[in-house]
Structure formats: C-alpha cells, structure tokens
Protein backbone atom coordinates (compact mmCIF):
# COMPACT_ATOMS: atom_id res chain seq x y z
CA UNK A 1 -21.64 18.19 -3.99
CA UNK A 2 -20.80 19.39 -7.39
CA UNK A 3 -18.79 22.91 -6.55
CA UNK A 4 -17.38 20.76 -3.36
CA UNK A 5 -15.90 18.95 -5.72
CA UNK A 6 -14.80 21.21 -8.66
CA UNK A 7 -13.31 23.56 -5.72
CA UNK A 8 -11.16 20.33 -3.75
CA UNK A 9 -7.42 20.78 -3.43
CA UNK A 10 -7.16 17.77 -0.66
CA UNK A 11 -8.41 14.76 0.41
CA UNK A 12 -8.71 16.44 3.75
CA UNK A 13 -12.49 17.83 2.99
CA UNK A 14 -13.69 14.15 2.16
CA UNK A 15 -12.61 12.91 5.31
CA UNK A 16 -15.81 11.20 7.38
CA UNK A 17 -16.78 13.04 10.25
CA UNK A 18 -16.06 11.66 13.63
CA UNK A 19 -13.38 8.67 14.70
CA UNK A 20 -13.17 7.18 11.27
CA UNK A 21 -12.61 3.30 10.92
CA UNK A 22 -10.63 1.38 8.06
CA UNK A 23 -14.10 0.70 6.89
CA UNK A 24 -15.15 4.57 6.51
CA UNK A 25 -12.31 5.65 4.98
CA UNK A 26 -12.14 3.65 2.30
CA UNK A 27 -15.80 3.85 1.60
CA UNK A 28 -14.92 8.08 1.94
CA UNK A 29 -11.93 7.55 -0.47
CA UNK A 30 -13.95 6.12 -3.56
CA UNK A 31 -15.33 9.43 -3.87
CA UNK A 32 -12.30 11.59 -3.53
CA UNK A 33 -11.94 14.55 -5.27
CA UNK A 34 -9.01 16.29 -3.55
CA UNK A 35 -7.14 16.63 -7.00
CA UNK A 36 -6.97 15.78 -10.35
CA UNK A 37 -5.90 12.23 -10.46
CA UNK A 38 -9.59 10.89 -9.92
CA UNK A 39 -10.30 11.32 -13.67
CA UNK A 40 -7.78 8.97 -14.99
CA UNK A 41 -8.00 6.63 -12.11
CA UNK A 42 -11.03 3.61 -12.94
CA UNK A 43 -11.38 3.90 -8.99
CA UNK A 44 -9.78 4.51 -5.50
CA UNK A 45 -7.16 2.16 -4.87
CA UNK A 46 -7.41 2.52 -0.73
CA UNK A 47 -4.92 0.05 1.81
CA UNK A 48 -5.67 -2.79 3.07
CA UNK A 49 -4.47 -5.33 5.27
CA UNK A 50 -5.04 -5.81 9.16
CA UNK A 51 -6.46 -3.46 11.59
CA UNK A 52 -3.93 -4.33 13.95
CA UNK A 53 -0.81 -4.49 12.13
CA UNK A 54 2.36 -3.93 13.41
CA UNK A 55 3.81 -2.65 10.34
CA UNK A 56 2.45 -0.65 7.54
CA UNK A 57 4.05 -1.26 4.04
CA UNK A 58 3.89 2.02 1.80
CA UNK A 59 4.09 2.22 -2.05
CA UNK A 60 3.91 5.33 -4.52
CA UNK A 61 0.98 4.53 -6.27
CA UNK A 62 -1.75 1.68 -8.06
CA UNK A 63 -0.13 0.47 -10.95
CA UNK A 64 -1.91 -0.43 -13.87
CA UNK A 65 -3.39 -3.80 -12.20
CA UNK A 66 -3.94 -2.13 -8.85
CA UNK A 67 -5.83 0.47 -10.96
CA UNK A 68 -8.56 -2.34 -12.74
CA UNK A 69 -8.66 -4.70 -9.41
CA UNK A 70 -9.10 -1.79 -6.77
CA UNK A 71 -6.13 -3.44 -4.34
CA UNK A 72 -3.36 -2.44 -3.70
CA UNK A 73 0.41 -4.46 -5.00
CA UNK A 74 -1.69 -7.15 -6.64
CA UNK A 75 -0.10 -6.92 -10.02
CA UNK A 76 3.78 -7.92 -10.63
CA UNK A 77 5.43 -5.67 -8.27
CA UNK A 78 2.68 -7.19 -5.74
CA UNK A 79 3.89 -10.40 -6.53
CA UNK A 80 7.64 -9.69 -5.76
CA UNK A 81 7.30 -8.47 -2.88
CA UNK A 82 5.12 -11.33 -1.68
CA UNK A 83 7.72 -13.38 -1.93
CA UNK A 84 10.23 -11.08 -0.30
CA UNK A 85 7.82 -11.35 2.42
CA UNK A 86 8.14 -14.52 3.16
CA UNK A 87 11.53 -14.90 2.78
CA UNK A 88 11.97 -12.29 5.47
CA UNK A 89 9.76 -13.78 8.08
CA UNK A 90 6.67 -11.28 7.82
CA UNK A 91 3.51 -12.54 6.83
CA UNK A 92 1.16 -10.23 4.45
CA UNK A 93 -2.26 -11.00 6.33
CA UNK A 94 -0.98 -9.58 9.65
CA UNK A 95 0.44 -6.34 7.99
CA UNK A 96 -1.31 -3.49 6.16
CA UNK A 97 -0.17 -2.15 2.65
CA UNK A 98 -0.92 1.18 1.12
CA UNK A 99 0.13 4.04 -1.02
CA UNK A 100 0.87 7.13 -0.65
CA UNK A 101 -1.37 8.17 -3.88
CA UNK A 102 -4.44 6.10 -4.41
CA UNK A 103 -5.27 6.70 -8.04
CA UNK A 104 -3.40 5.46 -11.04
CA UNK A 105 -1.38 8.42 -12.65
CA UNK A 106 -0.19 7.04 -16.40
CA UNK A 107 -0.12 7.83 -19.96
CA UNK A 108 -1.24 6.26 -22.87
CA UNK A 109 1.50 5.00 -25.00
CA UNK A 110 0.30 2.68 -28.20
CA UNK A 111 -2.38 0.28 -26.01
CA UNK A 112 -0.45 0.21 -22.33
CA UNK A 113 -0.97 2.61 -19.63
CA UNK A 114 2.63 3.70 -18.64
CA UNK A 115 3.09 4.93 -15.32
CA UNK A 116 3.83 8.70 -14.10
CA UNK A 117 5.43 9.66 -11.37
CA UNK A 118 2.51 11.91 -9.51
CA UNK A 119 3.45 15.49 -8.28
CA UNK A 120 4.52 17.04 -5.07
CA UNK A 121 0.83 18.47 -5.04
CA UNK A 122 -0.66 14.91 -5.94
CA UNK A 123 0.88 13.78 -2.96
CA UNK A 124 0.07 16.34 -1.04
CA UNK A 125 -3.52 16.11 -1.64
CA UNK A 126 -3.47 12.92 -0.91
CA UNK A 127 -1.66 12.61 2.62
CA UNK A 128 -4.72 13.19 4.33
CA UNK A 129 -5.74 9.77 3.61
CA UNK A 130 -2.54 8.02 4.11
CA UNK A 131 -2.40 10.23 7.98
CA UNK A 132 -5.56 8.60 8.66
CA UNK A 133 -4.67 5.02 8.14
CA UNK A 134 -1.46 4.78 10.19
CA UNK A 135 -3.87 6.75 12.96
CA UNK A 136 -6.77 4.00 12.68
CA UNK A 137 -3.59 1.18 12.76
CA UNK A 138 -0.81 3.26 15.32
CA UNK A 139 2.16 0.58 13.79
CA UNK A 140 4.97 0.06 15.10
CA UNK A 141 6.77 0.44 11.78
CA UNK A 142 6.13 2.51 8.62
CA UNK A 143 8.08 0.92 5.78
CA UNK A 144 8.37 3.32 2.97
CA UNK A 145 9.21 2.04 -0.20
CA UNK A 146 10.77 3.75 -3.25
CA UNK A 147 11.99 7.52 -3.70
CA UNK A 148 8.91 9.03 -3.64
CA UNK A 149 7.08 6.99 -0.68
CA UNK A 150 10.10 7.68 1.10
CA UNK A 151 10.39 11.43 0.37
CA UNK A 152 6.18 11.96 1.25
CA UNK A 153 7.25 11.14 4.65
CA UNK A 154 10.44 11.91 5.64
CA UNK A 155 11.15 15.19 3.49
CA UNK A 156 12.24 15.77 -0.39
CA UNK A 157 15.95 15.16 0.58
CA UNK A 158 15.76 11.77 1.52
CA UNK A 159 17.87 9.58 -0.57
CA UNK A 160 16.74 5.82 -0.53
CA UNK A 161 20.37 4.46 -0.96
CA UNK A 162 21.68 6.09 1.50
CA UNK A 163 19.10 5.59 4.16
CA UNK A 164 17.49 2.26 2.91
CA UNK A 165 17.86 -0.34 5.99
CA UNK A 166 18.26 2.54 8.73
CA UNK A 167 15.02 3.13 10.91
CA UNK A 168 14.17 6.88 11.60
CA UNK A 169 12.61 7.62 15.43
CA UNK A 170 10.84 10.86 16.69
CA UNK A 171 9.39 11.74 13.18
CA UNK A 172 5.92 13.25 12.66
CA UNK A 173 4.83 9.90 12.13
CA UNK A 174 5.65 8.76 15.80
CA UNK A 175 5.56 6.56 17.78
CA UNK A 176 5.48 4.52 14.76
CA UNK A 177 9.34 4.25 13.52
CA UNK A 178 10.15 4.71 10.04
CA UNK A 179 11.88 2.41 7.05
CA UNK A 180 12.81 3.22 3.47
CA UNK A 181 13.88 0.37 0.96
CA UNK A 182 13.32 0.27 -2.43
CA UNK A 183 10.23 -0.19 -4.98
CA UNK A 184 9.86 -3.46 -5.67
CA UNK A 185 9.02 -2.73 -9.32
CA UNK A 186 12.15 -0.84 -9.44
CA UNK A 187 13.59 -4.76 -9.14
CA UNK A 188 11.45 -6.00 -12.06
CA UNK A 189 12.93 -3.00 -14.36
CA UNK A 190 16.60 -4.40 -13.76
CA UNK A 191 17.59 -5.73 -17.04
CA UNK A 192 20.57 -7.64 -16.10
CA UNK A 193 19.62 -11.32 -14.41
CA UNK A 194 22.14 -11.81 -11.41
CA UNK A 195 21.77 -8.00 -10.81
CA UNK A 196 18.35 -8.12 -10.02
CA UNK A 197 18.77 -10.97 -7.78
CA UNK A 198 21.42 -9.23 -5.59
CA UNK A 199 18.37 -6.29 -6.18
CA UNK A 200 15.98 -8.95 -4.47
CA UNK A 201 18.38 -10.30 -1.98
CA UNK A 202 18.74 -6.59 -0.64
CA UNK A 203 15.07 -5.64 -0.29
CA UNK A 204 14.82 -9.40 1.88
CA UNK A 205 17.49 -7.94 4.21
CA UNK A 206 15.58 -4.85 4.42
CA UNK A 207 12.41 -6.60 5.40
CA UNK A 208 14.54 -8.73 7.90
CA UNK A 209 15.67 -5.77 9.36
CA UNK A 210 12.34 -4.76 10.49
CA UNK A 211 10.93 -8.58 11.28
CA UNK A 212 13.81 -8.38 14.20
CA UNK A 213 13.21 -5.11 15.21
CA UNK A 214 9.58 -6.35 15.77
CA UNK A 215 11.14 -9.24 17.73
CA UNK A 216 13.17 -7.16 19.63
C-alpha cells in the first residue's frame, strides 16, 4: 500500500473494483492518494446529495469549513447558494453537490488558511472521482460553477461570462447537459453592497434557467 501510494498520479488507481455505488466511492476517496493535495487536506471532502438527482451542482474545491466538516458548500459560500436555491425553485435534498477537487488546497497566512487555486494536474488527478459520480447519478444537468469547475469540464477556454446561463449538449459528459455560472464565493468577495446583490440576482436566474429546463 505504501509504494501504491508514493507512486499515485490519479485518483483512477483508488477506484473500487466493480459497479461502484455513492457509498463505495466515498469510502474509496478518504484514502486517495492520486496527488499531492491529500497532505494538506484534514480529509476527503467527497459529494453528496441524492442518488437520483436530476442535477449535479459542481464547485472547485472544500473551502476551509468544507475542509474541518468533511461536506461539501457547508461554510459561507454553502450558505449563499442555499438561498439562491430556493429562490430559484430547486431544492438541495433532491440534488447532488460536489467538487471537482476534494481536498482543501490553501496557504497559511498569519492564523487563516487562504485558499489556492489547485493545478491543471490537481484536477486532473482528481477527475476520476468526479467521472464516477455523475456515472453512479446519470443527471440530467451538470451545473458547473466558477472558472475552474467550468474549465475541468468543458475545456481551458471556457470563459464563464460569456457562457454563464447557456446549456452545452453532446459533451463528453452526455446525456447529461451542461451549465456554467459563477462561484458563489466569488459573490461574497464583492466589496461593493448593491453590486453584489445584482451578483446574487444573476446566479438566481442562472439556477432558474435550469429549474425550467427540468420542467420542460
């Protein structure tokens, strides 16, 4: 077990065997060793949410309170985009939210752990674990959200304001159809009041986009 995991470059060799369930692959991902990130993580932040969801929510990566609680958007971004949830008309039981990195990537600065953006190969490593959720859950819609969600799955040149709101068929990731909108801790960082409503407002409309196309 030891050189199997000095010698990992992906997730992809801690995979479980077999048809894997929700349930084995998250009790596979607390041990993953597929790069680097597992020694400043506390533990595997792995999705969760319903089996049968209809859309899968995807972030970057834990924050700092995803990191200590071991779920994922449970801290203050988590809490935005709870209640741009419900404003939109999806409910956060019957969906299933994940990231595409599950360990906490930060550095120290004075007593906080400041987030770091993780690296092409971070993500890489880690999209084994992400391709085997959405094929345990087969959505009907992957929402990316943020630059670097949106980029792991739909290419480096994706540009979130451009795209945001537009849904993106007969990807790899079919038949599920694909999202981008923003991060919603990209919201939080918006220093000016009424522009981080109109910040809000917009990812609401993005999530309303997809509630009808569910409806549809």
């Amino acid at each position: 077990m030891a050189d199997r995991m000095q010698k990992a470059s992906s997730a992809e060799e801690f995979l479980p065997a077999g048809r894997p369930s929700l349930t084995k692959l998250r009790k596979a991902a607390a041990d993953c060793r597929g790069c680097e990130l597992w020694k400043r993580g506390t533990q595997t932040v792995f999705g969760e949410g319903a089996r049968s969801a209809r859309v899968v929510l995807v972030g970057e990566q834990p924050g700092d309170a995803e990191d200590l609680a071991g779920r994922p958007f449970v801290g203050p971004a988590g809490g935005l985009l709870d209640r741009a949830l419900e404003r939109s008309g999806l409910v956060r039981e019957e969906l299933y939210v994940t990231n595409a990195v599950k360990h906490f990537k930060w550095v120290l600065r004075g007593k906080r752990r400041i987030h770091q953006k993780p690296r092409a190969t971070e993500i890489g490593a880690c999209r084994p674990w992400l391709e085997s959720e959405v094929a345990v859950i087969r959505p009907e819609v992957i929402v990316v959200m943020g630059s670097t969600a949106a980029q792991a799955l739909l290419g480096g040149g994706f540009k979130i304001t451009k795209e945001r709101g537009r849904f993106f068929d007969g990807t790899e990731w079919a038949p599920a159809t694909v999202a981008a909108t923003v991060h919603p801790s990209s919201i939080l960082r918006v220093p000016d009041r009424e522009a981080r409503h109109a910040a809000f407002e917009a990812l609401v409309q993005d999530l309303r986009r997809v509630a009808k196309r569910l409806a549809s």
